[in-house]
Structure formats: C-alpha cells, structure tokens
PDB file of N, CA and C in Angstrom:
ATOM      1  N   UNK A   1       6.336   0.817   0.239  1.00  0.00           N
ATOM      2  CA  UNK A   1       7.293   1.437   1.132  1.00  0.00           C
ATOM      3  C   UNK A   1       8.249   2.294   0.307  1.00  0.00           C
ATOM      4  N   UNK A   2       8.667   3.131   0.922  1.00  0.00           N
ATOM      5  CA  UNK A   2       9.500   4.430   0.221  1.00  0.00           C
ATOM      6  C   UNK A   2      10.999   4.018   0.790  1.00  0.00           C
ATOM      7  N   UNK A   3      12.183   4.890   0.053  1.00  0.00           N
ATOM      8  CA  UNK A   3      13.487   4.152   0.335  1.00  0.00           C
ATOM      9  C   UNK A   3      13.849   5.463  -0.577  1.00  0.00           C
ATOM     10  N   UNK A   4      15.021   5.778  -0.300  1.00  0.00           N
ATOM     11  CA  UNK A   4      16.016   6.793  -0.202  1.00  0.00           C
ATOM     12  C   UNK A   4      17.545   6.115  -0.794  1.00  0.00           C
ATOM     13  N   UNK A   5      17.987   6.697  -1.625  1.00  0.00           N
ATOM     14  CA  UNK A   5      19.467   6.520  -2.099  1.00  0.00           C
ATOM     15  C   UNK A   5      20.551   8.009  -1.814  1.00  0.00           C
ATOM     16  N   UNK A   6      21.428   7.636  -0.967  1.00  0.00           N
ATOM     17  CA  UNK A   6      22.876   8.343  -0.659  1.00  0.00           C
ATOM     18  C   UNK A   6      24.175   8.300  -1.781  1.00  0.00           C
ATOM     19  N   UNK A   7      24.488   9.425  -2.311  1.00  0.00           N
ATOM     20  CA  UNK A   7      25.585   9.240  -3.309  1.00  0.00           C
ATOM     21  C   UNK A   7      26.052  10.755  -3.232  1.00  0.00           C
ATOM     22  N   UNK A   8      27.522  10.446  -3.171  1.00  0.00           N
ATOM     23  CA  UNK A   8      28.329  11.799  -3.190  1.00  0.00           C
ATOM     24  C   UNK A   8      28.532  11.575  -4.847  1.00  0.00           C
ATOM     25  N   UNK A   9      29.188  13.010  -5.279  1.00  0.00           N
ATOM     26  CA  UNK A   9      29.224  13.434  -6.695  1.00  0.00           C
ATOM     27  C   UNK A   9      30.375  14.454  -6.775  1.00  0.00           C
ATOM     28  N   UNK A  10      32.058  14.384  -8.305  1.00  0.00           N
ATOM     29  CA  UNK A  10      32.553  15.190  -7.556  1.00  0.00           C
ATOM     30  C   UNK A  10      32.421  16.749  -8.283  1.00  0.00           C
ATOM     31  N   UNK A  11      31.218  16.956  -9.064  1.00  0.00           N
ATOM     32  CA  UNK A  11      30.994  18.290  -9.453  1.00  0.00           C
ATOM     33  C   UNK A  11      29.205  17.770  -9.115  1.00  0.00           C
ATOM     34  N   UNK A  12      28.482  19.245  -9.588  1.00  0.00           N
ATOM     35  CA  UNK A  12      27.097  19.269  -9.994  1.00  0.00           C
ATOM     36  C   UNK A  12      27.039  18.859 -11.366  1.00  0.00           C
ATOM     37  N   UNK A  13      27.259  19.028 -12.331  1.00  0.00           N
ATOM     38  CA  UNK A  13      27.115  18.127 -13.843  1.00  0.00           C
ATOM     39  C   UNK A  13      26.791  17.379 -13.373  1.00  0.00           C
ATOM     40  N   UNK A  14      27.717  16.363 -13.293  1.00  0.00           N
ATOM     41  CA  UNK A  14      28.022  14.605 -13.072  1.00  0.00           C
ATOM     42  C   UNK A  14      26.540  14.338 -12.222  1.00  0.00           C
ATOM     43  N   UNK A  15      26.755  14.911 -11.215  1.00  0.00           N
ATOM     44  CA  UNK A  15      25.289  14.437 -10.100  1.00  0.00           C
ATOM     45  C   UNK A  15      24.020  15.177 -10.966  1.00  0.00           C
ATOM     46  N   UNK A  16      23.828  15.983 -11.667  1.00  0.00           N
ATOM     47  CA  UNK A  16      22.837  16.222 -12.544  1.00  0.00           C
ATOM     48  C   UNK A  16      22.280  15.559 -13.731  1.00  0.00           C
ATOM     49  N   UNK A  17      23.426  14.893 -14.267  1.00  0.00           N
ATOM     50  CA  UNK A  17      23.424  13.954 -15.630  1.00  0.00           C
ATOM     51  C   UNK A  17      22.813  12.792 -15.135  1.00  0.00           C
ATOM     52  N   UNK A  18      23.463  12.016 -13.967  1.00  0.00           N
ATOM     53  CA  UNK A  18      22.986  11.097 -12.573  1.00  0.00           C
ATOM     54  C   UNK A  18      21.459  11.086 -12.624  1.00  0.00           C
ATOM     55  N   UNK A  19      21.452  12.604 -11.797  1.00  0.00           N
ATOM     56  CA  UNK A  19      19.611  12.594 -11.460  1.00  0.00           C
ATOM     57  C   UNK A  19      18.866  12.536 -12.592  1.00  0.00           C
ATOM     58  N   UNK A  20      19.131  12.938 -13.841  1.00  0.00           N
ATOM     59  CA  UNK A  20      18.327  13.166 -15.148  1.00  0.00           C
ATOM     60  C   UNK A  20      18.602  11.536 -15.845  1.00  0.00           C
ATOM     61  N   UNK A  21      19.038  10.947 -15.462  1.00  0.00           N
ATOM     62  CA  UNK A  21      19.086   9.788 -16.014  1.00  0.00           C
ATOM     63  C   UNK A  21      18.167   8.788 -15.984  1.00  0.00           C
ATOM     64  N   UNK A  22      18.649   9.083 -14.185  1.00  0.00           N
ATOM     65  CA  UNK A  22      17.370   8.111 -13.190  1.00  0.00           C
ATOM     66  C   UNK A  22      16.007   8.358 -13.148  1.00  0.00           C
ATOM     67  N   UNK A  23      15.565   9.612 -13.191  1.00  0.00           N
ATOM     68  CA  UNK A  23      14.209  10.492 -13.556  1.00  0.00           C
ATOM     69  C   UNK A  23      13.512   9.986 -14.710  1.00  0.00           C
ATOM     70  N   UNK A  24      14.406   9.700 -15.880  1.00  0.00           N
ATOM     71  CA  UNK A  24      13.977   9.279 -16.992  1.00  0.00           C
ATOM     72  C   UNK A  24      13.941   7.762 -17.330  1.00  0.00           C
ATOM     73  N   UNK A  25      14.698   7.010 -16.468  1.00  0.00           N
ATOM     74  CA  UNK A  25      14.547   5.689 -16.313  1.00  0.00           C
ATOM     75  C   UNK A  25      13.311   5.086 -15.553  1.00  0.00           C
ATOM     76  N   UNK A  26      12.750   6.593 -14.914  1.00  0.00           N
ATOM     77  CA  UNK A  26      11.619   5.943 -13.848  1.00  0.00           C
ATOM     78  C   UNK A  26      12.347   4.870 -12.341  1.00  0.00           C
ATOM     79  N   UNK A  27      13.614   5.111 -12.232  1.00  0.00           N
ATOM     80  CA  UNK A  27      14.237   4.534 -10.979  1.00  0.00           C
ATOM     81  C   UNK A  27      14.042   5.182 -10.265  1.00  0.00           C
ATOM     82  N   UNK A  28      14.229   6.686 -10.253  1.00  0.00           N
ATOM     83  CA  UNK A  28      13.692   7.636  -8.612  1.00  0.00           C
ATOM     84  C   UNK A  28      12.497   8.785  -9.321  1.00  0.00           C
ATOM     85  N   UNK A  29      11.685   9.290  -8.296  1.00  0.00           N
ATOM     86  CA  UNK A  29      11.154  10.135  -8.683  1.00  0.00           C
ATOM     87  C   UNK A  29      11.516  11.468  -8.327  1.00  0.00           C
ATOM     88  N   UNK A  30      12.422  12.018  -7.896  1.00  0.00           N
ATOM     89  CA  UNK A  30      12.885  13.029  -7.145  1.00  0.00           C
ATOM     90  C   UNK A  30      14.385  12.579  -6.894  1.00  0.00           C
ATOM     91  N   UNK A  31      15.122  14.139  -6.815  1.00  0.00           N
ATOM     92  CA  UNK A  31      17.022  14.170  -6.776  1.00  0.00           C
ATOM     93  C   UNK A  31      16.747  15.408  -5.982  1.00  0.00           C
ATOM     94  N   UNK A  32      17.468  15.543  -4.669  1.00  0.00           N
ATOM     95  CA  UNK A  32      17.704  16.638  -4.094  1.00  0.00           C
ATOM     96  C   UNK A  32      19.393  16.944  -4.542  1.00  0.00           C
ATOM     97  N   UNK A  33      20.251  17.716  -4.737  1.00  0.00           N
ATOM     98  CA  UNK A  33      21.268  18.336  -5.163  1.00  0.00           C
ATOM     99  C   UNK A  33      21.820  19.053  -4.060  1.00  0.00           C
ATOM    100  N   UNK A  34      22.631  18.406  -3.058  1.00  0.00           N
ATOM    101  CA  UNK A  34      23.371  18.845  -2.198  1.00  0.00           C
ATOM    102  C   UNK A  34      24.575  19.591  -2.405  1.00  0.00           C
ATOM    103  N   UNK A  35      25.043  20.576  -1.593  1.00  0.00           N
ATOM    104  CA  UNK A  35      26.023  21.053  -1.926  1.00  0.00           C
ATOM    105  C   UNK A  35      26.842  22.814  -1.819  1.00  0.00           C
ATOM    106  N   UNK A  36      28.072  22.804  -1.629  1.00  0.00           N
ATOM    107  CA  UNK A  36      29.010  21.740  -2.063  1.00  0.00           C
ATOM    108  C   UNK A  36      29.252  21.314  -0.563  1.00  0.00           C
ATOM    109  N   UNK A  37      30.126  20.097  -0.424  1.00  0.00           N
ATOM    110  CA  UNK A  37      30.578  19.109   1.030  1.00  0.00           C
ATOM    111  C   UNK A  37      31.508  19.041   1.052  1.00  0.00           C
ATOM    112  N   UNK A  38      32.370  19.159   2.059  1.00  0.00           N
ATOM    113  CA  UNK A  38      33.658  18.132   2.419  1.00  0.00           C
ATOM    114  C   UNK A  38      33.998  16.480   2.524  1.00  0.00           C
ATOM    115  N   UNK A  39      34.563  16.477   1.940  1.00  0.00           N
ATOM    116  CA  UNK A  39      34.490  14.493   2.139  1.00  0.00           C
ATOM    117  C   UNK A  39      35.518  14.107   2.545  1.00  0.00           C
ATOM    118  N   UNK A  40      36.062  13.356   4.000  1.00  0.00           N
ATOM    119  CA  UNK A  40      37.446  12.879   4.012  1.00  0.00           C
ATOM    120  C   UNK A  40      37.344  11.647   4.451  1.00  0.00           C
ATOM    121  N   UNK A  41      37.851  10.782   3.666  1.00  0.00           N
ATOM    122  CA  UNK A  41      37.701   9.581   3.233  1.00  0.00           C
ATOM    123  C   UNK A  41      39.043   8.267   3.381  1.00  0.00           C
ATOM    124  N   UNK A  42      39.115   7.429   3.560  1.00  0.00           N
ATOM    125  CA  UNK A  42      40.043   6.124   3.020  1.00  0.00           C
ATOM    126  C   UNK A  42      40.302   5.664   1.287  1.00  0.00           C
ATOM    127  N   UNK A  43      41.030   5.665   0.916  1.00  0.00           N
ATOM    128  CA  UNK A  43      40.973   5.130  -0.659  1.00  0.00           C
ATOM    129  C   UNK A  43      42.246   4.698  -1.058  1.00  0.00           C
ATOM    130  N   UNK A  44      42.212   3.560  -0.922  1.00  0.00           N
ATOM    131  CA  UNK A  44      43.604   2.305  -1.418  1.00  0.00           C
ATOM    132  C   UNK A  44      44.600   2.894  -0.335  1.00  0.00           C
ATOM    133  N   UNK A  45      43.773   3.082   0.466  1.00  0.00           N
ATOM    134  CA  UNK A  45      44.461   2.997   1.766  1.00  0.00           C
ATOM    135  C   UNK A  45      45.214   4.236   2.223  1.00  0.00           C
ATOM    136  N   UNK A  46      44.809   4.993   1.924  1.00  0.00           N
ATOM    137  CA  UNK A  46      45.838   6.582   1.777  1.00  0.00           C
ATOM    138  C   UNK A  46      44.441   7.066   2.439  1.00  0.00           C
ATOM    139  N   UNK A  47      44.520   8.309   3.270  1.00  0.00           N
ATOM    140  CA  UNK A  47      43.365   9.348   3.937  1.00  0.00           C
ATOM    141  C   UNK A  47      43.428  10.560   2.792  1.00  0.00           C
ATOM    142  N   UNK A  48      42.183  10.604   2.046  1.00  0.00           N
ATOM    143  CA  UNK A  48      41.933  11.687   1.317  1.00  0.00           C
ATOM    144  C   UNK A  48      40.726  12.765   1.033  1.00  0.00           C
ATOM    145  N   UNK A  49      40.529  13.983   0.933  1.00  0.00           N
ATOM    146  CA  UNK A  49      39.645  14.679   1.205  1.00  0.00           C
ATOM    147  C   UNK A  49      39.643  15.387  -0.433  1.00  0.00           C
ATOM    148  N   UNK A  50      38.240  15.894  -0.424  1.00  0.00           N
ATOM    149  CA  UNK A  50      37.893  16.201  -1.549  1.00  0.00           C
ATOM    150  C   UNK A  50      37.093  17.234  -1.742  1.00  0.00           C
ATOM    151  N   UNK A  51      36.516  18.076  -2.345  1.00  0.00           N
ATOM    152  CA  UNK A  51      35.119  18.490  -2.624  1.00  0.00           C
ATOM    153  C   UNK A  51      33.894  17.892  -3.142  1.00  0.00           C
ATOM    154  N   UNK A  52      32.881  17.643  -2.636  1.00  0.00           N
ATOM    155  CA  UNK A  52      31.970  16.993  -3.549  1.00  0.00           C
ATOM    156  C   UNK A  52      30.630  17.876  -3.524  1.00  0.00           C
ATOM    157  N   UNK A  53      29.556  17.291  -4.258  1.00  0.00           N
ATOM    158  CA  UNK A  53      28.162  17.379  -3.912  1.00  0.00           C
ATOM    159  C   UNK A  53      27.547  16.217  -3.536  1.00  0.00           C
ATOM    160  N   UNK A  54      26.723  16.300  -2.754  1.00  0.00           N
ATOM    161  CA  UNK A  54      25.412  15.145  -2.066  1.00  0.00           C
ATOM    162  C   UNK A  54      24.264  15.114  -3.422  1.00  0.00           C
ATOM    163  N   UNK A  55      24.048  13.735  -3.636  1.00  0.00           N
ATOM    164  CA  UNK A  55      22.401  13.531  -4.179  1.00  0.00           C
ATOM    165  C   UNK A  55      21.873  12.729  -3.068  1.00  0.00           C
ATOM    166  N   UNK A  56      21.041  13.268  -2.827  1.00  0.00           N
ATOM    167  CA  UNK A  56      19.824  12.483  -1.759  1.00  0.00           C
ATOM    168  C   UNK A  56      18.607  12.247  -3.001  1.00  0.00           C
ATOM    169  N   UNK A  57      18.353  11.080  -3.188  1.00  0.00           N
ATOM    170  CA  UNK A  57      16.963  10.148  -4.246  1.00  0.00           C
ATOM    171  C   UNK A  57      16.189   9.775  -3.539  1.00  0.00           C
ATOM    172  N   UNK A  58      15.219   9.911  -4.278  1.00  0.00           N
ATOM    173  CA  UNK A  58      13.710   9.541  -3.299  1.00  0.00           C
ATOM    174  C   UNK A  58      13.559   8.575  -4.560  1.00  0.00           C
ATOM    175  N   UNK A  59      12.849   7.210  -4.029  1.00  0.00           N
ATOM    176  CA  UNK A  59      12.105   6.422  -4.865  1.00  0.00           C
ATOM    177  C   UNK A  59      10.816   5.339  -3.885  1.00  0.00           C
ATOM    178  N   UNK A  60      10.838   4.267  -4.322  1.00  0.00           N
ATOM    179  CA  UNK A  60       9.884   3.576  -3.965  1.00  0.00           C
ATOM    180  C   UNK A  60      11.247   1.929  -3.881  1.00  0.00           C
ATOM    181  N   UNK A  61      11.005   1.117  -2.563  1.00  0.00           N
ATOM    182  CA  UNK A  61      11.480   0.179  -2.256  1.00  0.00           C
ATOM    183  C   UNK A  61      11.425  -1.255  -2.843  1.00  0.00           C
ATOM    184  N   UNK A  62      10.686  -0.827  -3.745  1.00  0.00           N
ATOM    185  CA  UNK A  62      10.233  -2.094  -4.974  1.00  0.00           C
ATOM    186  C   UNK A  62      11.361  -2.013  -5.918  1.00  0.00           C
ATOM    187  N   UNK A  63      11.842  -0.499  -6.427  1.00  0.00           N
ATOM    188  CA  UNK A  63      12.819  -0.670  -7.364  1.00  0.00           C
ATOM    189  C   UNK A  63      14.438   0.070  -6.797  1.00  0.00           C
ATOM    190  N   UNK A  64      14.594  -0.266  -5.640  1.00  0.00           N
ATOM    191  CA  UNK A  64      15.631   0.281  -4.535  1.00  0.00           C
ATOM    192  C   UNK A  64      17.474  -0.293  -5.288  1.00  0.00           C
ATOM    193  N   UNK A  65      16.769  -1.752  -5.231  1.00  0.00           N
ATOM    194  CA  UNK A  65      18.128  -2.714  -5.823  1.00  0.00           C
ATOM    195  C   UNK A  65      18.291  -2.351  -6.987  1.00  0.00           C
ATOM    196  N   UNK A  66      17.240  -2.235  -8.077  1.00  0.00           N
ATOM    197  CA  UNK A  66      17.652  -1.824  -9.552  1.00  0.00           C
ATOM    198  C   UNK A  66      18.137  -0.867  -9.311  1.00  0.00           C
ATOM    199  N   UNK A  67      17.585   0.500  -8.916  1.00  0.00           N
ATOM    200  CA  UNK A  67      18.036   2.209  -8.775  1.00  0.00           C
ATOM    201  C   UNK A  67      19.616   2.240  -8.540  1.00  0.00           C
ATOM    202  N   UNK A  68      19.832   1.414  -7.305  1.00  0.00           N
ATOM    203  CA  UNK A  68      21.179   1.802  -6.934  1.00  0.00           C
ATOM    204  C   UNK A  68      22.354   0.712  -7.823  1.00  0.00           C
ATOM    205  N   UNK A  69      21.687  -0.096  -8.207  1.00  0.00           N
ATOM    206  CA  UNK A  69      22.774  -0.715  -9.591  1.00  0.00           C
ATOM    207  C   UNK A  69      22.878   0.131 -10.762  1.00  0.00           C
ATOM    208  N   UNK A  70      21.729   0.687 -10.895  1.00  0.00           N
ATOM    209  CA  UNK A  70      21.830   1.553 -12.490  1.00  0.00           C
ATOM    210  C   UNK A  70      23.023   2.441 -11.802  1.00  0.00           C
ATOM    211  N   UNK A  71      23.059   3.309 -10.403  1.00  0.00           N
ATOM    212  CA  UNK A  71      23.517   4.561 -10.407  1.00  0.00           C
ATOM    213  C   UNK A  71      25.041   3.711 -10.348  1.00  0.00           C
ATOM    214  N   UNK A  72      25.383   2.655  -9.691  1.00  0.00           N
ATOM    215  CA  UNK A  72      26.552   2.503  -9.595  1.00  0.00           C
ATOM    216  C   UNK A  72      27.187   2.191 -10.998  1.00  0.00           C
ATOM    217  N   UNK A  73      25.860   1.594 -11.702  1.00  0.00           N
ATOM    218  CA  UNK A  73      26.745   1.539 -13.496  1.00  0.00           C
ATOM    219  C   UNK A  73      27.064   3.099 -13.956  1.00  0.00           C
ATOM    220  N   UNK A  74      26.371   4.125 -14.162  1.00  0.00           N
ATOM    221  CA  UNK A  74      26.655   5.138 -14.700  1.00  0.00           C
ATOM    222  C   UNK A  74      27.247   6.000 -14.056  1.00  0.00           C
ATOM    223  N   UNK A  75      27.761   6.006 -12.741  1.00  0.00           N
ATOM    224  CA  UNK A  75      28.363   6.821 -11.935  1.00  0.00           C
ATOM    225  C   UNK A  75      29.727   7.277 -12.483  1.00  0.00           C
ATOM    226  N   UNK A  76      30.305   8.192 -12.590  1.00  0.00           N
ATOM    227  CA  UNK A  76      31.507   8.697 -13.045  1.00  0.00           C
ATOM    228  C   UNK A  76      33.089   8.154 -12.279  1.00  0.00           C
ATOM    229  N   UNK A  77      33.218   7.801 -10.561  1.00  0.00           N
ATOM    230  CA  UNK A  77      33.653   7.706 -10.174  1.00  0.00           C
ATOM    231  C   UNK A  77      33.769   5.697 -10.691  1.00  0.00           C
ATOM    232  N   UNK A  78      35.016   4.889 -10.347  1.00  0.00           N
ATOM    233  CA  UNK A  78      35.257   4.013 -10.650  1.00  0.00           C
ATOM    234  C   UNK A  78      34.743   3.175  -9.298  1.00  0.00           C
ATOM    235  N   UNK A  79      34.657   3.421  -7.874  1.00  0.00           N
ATOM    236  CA  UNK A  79      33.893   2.898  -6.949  1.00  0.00           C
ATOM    237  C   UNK A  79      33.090   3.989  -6.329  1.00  0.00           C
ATOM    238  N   UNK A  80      31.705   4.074  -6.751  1.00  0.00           N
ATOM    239  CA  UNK A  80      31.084   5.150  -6.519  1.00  0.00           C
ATOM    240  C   UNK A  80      30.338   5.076  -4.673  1.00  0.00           C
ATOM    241  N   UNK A  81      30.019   5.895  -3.443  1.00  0.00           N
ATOM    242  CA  UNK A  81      29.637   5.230  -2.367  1.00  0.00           C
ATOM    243  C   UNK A  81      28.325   5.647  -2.780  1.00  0.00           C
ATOM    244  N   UNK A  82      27.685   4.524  -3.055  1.00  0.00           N
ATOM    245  CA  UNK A  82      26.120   4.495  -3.576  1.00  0.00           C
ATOM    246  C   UNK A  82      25.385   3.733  -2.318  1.00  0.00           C
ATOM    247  N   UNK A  83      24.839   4.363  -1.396  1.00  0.00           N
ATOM    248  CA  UNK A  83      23.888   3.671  -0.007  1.00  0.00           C
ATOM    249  C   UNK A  83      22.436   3.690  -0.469  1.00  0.00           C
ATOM    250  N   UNK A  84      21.668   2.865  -0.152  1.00  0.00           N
ATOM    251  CA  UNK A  84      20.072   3.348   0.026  1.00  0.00           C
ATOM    252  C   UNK A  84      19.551   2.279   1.133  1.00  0.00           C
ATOM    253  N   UNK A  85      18.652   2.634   1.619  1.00  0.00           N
ATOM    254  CA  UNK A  85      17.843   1.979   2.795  1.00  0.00           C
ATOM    255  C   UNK A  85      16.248   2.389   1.758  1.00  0.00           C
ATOM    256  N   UNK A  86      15.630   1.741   3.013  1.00  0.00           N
ATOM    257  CA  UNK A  86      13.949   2.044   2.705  1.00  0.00           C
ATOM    258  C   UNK A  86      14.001   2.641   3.963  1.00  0.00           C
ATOM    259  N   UNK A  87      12.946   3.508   3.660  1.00  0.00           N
ATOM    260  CA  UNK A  87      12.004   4.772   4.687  1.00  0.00           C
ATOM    261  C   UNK A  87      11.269   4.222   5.260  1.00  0.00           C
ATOM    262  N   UNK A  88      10.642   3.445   6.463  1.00  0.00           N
ATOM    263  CA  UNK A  88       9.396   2.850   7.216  1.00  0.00           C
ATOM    264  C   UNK A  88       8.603   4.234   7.662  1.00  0.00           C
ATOM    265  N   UNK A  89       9.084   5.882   7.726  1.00  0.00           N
ATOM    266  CA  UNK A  89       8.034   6.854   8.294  1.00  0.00           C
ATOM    267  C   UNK A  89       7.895   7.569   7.281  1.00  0.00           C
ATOM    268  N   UNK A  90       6.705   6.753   6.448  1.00  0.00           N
ATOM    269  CA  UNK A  90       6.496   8.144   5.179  1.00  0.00           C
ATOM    270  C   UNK A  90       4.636   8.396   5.017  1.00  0.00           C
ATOM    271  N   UNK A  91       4.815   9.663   4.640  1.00  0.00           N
ATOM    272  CA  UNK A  91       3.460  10.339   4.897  1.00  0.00           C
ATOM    273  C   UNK A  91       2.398   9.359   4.079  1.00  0.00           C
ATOM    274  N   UNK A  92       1.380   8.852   3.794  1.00  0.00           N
ATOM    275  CA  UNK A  92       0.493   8.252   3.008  1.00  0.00           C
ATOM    276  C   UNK A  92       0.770   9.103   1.257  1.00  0.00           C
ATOM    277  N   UNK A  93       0.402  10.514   1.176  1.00  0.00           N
ATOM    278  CA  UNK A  93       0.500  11.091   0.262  1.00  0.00           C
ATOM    279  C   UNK A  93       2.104  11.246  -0.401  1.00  0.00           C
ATOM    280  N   UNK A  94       2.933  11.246   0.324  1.00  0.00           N
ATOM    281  CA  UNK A  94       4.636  11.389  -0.274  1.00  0.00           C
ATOM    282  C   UNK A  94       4.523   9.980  -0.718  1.00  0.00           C
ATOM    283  N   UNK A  95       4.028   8.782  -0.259  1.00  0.00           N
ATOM    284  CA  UNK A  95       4.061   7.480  -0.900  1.00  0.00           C
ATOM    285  C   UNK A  95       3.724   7.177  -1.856  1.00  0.00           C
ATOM    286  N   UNK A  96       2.592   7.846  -2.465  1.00  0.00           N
ATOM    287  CA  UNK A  96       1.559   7.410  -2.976  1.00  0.00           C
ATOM    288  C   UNK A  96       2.302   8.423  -4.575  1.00  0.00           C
ATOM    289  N   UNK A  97       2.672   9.447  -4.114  1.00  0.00           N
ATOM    290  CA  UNK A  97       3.478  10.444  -5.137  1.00  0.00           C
ATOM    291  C   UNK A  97       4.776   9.466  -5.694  1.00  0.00           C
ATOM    292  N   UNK A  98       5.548   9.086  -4.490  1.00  0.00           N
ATOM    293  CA  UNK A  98       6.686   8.436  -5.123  1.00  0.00           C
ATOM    294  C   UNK A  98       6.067   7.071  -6.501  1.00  0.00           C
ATOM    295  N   UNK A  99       5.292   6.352  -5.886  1.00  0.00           N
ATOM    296  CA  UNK A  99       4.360   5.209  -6.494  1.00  0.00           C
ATOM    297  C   UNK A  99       4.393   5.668  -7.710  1.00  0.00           C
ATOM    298  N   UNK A 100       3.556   7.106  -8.204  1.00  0.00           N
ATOM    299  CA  UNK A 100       2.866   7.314  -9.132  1.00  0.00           C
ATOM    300  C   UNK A 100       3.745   7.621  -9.701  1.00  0.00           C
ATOM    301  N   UNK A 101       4.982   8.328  -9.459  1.00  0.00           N
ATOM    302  CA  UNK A 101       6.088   8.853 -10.428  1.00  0.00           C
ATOM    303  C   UNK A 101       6.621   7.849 -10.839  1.00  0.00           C
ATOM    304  N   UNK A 102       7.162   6.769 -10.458  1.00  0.00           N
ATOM    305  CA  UNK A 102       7.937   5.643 -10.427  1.00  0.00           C
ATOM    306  C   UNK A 102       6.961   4.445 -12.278  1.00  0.00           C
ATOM    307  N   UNK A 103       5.909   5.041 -12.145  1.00  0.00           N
ATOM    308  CA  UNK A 103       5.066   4.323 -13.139  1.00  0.00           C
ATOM    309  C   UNK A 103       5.386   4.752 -14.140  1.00  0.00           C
ATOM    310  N   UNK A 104       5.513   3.384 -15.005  1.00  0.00           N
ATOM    311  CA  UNK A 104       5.726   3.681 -16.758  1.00  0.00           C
ATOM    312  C   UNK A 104       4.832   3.616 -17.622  1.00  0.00           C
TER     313      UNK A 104
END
C-alpha cells in the first residue's frame, strides 16, 4: 500500500535539503515542491500567518512511521506539522514504482 506525507516548509532550501535527505535515505521515493502558500495558523496560542512551501512525499506504507519520524527529526522548524496517511486508490504500476524506489 502507498501513503503520502504532508509538511509545510518555511523557504525552498529547507524543504529541498528535506526531500534530498529522504530520497537518499530510501524513506520516500518522490518530493513534489509546493509553492509558495499562505499559512495561518495557532502557535503558543497567538494567530499567526506566514509564508511557506508545501512538500507533498510519496512513499510506500511499510516505511510511513519511520519517514515521518526521520522528517520530524531533521525538520528545521522546532514543531514541524508533519501528516501522512496511506493511499488505499493507487494505480498497480505507481505502487509497484514506489516499492522499487523505496529498495536498498
């Protein structure tokens, strides 16, 4: 099964260093690079808005829990919003790609 990770970023570096990390760790096989976003948010209790970029990660649901612990260790931000779910509608071949990338 395939599974997807959500993480805002607050430049492109940072979310690039991110995706090149994880790529090379074999945690995702693919980083889409969103951008740039508005973000308005809660934080220690104050309403605050920001600029960011989106990473949308593609991986495989076997290594979902590791992926999104590595990203929350190396993330730049001190509470980073790191989401992922698993994908239940994925093509046979996008699966089978994520699988093969994901191999060490």
């Amino acid at each position: 099964m395939s599974a997807l990770i959500w993480c805002p970023f607050a430049d492109e570096a940072s979310a690039v260093a991110a995706a090149n990390q994880l790529l090379d760790e074999k945690l995702v096989a693919c980083a889409n690079i969103l951008g740039p976003m508005r973000s308005i948010y809660t934080w220690q209790g104050k309403r605050e808005e920001a600029a960011e970029v989106a990473v949308l990660f593609k991986t495989d649901a076997s290594v979902l829990s590791l992926a999104t612990s590595r990203l929350s260790e190396i993330h730049p931000y001190e509470t980073p919003a790191v989401i992922g779910w698993k994908a239940d509608a994925v093509p046979r071949k996008t699966a089978e790609w994520l699988w093969t990338s994901l191999q060490r």
